[in-house]
N, C-alpha and C. Protein backbone atom coordinates (compact mmCIF):
# COMPACT_ATOMS: atom_id res chain seq x y z
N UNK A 1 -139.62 -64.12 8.04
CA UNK A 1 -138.21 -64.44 8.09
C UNK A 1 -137.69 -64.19 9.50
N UNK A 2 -137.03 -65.29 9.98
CA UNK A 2 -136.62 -65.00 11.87
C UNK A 2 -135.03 -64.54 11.58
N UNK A 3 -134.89 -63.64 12.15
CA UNK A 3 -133.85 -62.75 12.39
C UNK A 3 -133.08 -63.34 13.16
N UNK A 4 -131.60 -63.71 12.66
CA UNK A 4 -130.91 -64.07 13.95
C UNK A 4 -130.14 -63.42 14.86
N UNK A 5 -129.22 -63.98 15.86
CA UNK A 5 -128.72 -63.02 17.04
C UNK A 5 -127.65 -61.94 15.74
N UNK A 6 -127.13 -62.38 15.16
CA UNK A 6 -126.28 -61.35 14.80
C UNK A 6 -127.04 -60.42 13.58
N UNK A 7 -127.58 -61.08 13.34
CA UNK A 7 -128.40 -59.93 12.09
C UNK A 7 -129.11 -58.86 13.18
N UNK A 8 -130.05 -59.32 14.19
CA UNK A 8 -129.86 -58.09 15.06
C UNK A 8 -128.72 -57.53 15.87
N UNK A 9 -128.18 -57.84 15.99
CA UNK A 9 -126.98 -57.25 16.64
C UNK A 9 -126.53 -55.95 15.43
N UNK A 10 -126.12 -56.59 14.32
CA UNK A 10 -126.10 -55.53 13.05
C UNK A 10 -127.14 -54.30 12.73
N UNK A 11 -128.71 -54.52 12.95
CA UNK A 11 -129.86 -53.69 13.12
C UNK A 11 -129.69 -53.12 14.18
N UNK A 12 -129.37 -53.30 15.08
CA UNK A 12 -129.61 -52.33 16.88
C UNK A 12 -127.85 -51.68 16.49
N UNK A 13 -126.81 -51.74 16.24
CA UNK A 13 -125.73 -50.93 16.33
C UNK A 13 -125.66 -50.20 15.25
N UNK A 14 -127.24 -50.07 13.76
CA UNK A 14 -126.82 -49.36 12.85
C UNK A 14 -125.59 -49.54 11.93
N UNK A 15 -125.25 -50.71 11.66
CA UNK A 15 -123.84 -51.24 11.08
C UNK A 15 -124.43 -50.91 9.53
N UNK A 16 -125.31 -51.05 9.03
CA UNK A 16 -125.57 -50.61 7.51
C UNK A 16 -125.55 -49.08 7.06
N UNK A 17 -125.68 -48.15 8.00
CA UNK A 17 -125.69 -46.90 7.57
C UNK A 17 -124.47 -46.19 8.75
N UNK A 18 -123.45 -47.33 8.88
CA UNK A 18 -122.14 -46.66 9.87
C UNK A 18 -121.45 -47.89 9.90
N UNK A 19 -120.92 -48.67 8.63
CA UNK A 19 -120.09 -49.38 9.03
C UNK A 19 -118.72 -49.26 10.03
N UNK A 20 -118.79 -50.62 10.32
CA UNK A 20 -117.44 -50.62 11.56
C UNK A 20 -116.65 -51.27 11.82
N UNK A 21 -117.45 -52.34 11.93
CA UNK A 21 -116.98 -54.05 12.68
C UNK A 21 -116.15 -54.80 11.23
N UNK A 22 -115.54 -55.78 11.16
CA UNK A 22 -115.44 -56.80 10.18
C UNK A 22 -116.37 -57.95 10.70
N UNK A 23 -116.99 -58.73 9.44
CA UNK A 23 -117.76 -59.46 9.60
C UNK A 23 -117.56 -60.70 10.97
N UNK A 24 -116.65 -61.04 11.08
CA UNK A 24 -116.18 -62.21 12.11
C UNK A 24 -116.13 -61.54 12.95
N UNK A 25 -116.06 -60.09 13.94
CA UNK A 25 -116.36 -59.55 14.71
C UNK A 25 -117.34 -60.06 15.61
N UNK A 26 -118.72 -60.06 15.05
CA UNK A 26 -120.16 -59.77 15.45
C UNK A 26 -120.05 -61.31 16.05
N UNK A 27 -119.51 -62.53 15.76
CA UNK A 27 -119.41 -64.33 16.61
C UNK A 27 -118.74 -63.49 17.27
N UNK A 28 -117.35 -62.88 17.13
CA UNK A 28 -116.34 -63.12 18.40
C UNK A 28 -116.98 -62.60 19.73
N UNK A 29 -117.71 -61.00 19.33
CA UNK A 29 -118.60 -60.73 20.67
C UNK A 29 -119.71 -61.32 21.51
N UNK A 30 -120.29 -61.94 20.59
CA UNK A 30 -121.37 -62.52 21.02
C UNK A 30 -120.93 -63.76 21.51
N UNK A 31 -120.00 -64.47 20.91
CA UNK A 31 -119.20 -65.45 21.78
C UNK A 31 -118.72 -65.01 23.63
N UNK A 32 -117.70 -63.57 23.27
CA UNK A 32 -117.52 -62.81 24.38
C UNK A 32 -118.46 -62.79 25.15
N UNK A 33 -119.70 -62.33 25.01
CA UNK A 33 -120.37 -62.27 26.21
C UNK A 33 -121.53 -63.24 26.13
N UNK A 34 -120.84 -64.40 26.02
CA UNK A 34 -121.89 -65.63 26.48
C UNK A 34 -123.17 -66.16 25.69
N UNK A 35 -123.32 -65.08 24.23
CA UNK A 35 -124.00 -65.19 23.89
C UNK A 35 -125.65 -64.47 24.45
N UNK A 36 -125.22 -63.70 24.94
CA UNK A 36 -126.03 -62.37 25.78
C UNK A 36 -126.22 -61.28 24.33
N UNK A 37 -127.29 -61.11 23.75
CA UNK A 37 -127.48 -60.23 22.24
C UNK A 37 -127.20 -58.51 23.12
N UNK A 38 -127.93 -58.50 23.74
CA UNK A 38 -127.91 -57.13 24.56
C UNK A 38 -126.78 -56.94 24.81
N UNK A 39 -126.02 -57.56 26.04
CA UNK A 39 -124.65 -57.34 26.32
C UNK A 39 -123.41 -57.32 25.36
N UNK A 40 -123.57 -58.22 24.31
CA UNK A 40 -123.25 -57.84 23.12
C UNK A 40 -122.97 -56.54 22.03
N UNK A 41 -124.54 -55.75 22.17
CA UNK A 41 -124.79 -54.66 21.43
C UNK A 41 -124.47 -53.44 21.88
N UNK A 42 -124.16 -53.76 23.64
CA UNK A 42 -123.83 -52.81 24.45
C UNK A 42 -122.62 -52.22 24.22
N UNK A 43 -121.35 -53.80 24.38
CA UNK A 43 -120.12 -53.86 23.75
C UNK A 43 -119.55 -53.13 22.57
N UNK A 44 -120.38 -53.60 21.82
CA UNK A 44 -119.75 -52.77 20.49
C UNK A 44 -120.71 -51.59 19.88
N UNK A 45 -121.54 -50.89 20.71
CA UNK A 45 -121.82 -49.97 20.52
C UNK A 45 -121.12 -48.55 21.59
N UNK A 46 -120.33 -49.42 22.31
CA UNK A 46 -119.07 -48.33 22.90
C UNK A 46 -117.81 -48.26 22.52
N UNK A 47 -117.47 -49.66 21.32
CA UNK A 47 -116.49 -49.90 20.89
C UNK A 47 -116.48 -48.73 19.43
N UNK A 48 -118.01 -48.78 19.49
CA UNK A 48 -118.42 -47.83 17.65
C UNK A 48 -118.42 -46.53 18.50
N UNK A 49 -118.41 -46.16 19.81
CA UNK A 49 -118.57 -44.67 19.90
C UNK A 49 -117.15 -43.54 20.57
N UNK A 50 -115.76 -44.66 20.54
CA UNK A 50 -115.06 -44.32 20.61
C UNK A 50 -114.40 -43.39 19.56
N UNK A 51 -114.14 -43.63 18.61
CA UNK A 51 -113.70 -42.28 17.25
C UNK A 51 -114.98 -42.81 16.10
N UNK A 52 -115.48 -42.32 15.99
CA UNK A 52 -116.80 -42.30 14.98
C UNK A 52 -116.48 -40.94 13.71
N UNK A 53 -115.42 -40.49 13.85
CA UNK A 53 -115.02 -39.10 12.79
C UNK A 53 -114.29 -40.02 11.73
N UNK A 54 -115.18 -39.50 10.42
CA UNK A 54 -114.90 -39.98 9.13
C UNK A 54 -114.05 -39.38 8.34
N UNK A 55 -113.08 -39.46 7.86
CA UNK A 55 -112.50 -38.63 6.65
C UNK A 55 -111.92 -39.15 5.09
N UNK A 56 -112.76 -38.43 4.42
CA UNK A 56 -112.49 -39.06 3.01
C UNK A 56 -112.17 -38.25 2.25
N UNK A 57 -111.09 -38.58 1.52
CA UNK A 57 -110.83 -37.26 0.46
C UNK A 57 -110.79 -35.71 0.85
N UNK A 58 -110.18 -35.53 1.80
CA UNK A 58 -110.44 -34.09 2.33
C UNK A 58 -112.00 -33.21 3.10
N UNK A 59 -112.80 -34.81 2.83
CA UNK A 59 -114.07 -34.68 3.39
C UNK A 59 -114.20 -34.93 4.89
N UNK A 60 -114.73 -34.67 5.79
CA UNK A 60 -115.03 -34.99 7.52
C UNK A 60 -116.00 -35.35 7.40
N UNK A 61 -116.92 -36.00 8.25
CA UNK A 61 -118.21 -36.13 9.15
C UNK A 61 -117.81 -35.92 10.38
N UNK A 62 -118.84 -35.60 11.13
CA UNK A 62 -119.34 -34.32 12.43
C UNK A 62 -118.68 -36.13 13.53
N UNK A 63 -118.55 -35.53 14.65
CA UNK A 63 -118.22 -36.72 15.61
C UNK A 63 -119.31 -37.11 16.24
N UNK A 64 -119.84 -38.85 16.16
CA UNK A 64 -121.34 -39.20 16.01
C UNK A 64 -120.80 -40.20 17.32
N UNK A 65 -120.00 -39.83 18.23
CA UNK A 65 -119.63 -41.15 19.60
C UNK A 65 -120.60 -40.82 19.85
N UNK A 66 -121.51 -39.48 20.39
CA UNK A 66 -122.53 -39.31 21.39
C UNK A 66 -123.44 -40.08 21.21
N UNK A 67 -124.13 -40.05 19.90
CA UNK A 67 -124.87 -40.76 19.32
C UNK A 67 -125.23 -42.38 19.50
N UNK A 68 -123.51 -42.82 20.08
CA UNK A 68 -123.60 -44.25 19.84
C UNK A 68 -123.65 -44.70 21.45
N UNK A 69 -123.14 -43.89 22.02
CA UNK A 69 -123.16 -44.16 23.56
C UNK A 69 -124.43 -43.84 23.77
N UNK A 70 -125.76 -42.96 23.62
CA UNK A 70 -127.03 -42.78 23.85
C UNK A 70 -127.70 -44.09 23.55
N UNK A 71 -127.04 -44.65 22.18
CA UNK A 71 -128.05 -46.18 21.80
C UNK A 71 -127.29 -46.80 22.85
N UNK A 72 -126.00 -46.89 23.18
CA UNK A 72 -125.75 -48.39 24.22
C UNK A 72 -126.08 -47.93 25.26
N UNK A 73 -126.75 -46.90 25.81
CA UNK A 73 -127.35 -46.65 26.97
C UNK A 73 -128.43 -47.40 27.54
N UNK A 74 -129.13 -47.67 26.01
CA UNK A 74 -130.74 -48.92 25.95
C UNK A 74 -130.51 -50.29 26.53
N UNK A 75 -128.94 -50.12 25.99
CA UNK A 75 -128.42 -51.78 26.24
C UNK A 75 -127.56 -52.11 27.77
N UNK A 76 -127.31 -51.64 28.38
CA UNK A 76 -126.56 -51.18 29.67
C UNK A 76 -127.14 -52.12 30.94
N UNK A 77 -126.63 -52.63 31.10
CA UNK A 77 -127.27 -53.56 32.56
C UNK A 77 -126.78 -52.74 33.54
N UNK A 78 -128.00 -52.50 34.69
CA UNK A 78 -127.72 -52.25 35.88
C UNK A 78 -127.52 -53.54 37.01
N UNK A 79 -127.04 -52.70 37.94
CA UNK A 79 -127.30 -53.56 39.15
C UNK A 79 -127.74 -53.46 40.24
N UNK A 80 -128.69 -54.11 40.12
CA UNK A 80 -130.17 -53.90 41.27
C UNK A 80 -129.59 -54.99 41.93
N UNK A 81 -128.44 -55.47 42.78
CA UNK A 81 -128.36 -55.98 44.31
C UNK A 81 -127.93 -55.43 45.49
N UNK A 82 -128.18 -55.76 46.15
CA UNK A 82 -127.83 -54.94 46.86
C UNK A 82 -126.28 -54.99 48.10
N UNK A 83 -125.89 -54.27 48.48
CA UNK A 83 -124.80 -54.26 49.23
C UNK A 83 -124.84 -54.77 50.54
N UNK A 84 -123.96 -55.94 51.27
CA UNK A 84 -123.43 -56.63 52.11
C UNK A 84 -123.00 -55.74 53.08
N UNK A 85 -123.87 -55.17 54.33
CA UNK A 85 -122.56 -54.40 55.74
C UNK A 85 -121.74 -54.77 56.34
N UNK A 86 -121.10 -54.21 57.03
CA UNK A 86 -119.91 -55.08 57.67
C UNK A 86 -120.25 -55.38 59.21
């Protein structure tokens, strides 16, 4: 079975065991960035690591941003050009 861009996009940000996004989300980004899956996953895995604290019923979960900024760390483009002198 071939996996498409957004079904991975959903697998690499952990969206089944940390929902986040609404479904029409996952086009609009991938639209956003050109259709780039990486740059994509990067996106909304800093968008998921901004408040990640759960509360239900008087219940918490622990604050899991770190967590999500370490995975979009994988996804992160550098830039290897180099600088113009004057």
């Amino acid at each position: 079975m071939k996996m498409t861009d957004i079904d991975r996009i959903k697998k690499e940000i952990r969206e089944v065991q940390s929902p986040y996004f609404d479904e029409d989300d996952f086009a609009y980004y991938l639209e956003k960035n050109g259709g780039d899956v990486n740059a994509t996953i990067y996106e909304m895995l800093i968008i998921k690591s901004e408040d990640s604290t759960i509360s239900v019923s008087g219940l918490s979960t622990s604050d899991t941003s770190g967590y999500f900024k370490r995975l979009a760390s994988r996804y992160r483009k550098f830039n290897s050009g180099t600088l113009q002198g004057s």
